[in-house]
PDB file of N, CA and C in Angstrom:
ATOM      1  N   UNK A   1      82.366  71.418  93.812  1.00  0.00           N
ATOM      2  CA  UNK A   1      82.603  70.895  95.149  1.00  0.00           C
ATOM      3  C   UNK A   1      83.111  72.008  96.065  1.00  0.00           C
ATOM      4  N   UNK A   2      83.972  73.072  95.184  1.00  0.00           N
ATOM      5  CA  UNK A   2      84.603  74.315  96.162  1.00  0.00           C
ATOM      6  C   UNK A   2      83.702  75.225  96.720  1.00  0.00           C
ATOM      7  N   UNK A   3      82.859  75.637  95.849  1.00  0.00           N
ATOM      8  CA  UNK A   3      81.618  76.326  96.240  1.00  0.00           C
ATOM      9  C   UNK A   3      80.417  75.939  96.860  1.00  0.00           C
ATOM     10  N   UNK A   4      80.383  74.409  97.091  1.00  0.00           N
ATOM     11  CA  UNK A   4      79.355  73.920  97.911  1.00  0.00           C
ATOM     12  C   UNK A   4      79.801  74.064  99.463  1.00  0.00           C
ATOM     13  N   UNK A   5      81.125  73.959  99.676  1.00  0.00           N
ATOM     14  CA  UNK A   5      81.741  73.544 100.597  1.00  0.00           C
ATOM     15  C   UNK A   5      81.909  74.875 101.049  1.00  0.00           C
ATOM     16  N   UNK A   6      82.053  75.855 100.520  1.00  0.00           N
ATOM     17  CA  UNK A   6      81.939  77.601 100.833  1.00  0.00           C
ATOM     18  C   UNK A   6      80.931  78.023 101.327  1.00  0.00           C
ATOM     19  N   UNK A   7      79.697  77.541 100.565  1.00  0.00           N
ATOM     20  CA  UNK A   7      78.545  77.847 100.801  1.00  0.00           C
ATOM     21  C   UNK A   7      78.130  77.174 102.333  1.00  0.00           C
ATOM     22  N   UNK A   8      78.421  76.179 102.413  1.00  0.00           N
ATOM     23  CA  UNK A   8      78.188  75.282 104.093  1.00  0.00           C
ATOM     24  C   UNK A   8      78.879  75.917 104.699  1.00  0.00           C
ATOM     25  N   UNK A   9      80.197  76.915 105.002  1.00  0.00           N
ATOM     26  CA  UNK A   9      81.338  77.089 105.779  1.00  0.00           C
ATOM     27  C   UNK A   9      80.695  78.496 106.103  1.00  0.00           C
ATOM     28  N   UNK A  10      79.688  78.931 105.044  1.00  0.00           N
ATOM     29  CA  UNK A  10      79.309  80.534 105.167  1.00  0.00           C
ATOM     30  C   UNK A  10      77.992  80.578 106.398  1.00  0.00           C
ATOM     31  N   UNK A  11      77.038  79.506 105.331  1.00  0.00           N
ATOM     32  CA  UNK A  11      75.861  78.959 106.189  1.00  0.00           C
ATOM     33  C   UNK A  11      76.164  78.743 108.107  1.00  0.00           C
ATOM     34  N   UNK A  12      77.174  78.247 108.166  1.00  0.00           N
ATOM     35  CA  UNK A  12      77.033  77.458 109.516  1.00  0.00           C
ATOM     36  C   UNK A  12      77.470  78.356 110.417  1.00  0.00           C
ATOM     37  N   UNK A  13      78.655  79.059 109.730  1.00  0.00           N
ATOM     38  CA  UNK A  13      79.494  80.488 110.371  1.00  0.00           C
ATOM     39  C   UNK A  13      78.092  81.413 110.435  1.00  0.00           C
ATOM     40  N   UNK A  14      77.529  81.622 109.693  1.00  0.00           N
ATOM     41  CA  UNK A  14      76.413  82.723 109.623  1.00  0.00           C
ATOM     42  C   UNK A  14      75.190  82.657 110.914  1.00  0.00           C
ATOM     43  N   UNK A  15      74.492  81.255 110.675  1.00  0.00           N
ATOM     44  CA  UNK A  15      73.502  80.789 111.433  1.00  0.00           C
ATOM     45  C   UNK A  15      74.131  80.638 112.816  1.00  0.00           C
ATOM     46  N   UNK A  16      75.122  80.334 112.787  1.00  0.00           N
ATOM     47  CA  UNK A  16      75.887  79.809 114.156  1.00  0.00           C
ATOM     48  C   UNK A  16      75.899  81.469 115.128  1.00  0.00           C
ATOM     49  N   UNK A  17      76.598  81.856 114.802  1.00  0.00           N
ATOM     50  CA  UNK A  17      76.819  83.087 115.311  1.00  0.00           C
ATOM     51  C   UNK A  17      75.268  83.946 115.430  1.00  0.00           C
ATOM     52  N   UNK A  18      74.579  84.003 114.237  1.00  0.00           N
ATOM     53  CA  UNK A  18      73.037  84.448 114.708  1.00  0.00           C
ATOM     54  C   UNK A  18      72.250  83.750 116.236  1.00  0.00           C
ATOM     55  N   UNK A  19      72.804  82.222 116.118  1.00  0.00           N
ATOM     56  CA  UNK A  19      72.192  81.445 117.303  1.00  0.00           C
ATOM     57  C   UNK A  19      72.365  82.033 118.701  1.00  0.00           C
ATOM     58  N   UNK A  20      73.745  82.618 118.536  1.00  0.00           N
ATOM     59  CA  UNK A  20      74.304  83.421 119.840  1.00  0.00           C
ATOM     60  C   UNK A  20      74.218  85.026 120.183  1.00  0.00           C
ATOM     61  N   UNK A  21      73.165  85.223 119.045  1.00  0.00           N
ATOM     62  CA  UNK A  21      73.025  86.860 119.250  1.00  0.00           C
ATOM     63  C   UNK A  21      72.933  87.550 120.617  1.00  0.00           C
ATOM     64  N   UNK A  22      71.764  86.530 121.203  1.00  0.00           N
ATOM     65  CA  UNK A  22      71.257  87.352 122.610  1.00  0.00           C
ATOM     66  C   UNK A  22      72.830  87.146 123.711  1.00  0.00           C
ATOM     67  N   UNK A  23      73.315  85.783 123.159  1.00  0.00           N
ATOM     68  CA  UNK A  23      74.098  85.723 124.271  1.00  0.00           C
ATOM     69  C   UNK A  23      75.492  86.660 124.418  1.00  0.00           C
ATOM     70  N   UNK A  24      75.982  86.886 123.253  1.00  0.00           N
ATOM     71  CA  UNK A  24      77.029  87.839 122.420  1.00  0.00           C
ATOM     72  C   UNK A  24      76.990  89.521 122.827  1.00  0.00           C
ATOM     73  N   UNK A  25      75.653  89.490 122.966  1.00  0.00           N
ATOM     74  CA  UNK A  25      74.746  91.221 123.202  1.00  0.00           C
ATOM     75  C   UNK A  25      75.505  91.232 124.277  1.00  0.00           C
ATOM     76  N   UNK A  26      75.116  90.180 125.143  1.00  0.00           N
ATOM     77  CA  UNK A  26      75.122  90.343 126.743  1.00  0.00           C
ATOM     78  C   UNK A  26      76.722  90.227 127.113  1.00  0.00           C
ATOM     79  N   UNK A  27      76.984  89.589 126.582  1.00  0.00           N
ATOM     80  CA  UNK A  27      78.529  89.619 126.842  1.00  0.00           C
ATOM     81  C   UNK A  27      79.437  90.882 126.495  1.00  0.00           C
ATOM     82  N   UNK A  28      79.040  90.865 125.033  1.00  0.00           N
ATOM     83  CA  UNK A  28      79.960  92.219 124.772  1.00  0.00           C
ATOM     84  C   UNK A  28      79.534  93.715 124.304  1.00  0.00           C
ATOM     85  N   UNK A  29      78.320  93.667 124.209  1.00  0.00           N
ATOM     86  CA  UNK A  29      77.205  94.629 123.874  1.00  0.00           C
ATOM     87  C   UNK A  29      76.633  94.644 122.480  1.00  0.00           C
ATOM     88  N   UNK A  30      75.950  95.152 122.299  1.00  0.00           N
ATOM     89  CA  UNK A  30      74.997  95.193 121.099  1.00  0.00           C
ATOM     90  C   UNK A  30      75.778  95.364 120.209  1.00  0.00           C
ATOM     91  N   UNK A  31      76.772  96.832 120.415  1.00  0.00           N
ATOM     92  CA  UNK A  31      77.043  97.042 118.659  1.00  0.00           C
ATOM     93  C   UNK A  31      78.350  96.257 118.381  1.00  0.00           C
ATOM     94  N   UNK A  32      78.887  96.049 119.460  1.00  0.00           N
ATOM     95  CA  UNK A  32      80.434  95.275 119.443  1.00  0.00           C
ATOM     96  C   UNK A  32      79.902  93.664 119.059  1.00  0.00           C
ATOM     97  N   UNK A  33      79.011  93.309 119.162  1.00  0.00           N
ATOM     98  CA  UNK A  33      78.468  92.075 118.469  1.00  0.00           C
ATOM     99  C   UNK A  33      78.490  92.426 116.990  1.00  0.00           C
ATOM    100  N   UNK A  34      77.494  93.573 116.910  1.00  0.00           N
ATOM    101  CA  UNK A  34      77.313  93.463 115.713  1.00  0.00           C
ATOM    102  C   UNK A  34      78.406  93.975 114.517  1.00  0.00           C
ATOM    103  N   UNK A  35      79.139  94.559 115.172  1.00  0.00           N
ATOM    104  CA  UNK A  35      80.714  94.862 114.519  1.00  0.00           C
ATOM    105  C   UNK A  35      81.455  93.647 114.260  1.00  0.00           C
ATOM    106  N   UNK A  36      81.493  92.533 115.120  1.00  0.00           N
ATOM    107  CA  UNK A  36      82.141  91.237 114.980  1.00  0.00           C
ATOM    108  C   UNK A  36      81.413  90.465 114.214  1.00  0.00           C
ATOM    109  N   UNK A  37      80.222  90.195 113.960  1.00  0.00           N
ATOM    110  CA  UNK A  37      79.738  89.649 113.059  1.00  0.00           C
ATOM    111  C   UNK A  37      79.498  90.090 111.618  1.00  0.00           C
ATOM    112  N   UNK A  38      79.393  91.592 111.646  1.00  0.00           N
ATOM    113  CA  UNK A  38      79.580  91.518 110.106  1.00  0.00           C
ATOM    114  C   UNK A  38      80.860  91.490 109.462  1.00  0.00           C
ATOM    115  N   UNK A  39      82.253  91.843 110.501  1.00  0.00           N
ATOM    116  CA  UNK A  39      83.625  91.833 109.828  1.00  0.00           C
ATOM    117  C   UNK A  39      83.848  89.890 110.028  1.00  0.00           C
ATOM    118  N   UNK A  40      83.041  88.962 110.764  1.00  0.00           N
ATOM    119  CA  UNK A  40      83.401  87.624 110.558  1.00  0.00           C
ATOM    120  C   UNK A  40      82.385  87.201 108.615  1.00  0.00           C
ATOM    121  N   UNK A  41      81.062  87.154 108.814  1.00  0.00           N
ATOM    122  CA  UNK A  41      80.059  87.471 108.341  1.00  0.00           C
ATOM    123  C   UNK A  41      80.697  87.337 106.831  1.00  0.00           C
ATOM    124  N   UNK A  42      80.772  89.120 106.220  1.00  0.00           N
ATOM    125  CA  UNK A  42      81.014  89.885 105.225  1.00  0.00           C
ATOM    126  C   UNK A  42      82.201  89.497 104.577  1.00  0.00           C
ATOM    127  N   UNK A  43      83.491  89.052 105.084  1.00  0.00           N
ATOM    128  CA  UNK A  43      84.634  88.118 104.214  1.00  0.00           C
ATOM    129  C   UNK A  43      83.714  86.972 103.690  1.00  0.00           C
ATOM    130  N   UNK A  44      83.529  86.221 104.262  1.00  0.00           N
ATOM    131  CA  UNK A  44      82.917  84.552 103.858  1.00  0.00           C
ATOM    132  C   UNK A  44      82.161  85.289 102.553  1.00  0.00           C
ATOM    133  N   UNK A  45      80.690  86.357 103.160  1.00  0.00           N
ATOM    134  CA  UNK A  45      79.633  85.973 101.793  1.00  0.00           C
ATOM    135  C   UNK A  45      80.719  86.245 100.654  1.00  0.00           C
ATOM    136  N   UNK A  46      82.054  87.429 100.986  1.00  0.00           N
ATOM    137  CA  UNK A  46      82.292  87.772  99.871  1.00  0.00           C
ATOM    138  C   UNK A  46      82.968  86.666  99.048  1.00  0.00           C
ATOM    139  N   UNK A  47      83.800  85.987 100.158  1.00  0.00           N
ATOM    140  CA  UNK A  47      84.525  84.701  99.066  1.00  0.00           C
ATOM    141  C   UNK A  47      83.144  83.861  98.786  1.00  0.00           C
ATOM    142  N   UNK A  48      82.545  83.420  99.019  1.00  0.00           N
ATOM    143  CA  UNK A  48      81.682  82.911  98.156  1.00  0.00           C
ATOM    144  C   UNK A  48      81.209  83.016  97.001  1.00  0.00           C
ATOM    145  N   UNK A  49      80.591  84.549  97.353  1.00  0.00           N
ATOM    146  CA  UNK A  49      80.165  84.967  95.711  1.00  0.00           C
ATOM    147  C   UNK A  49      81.515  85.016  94.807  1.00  0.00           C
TER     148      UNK A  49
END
């Protein structure tokens, strides 16, 4: 049940934030997006696995 519930919390955090790429770019720039998403991102997959 812990790891299903990880796995949805990773999924939604993951996809969610992909949904807002273009808008994220524009707001805070390309790489500062992409700096925030893999330090949000990269904890989760790791507690998961």
């Amino acid at each position: 049940v812990v790891m299903l519930l990880l796995v949805f919390i990773f999924a939604a955090v993951h996809s969610g934030m992909a949904s807002f790429r273009d808008a994220g770019e524009k707001l805070i720039g390309e790489r500062s997006y992409r700096v925030l998403f893999a330090g949000i991102s990269l904890p989760l997959a790791v507690s998961t696995v």
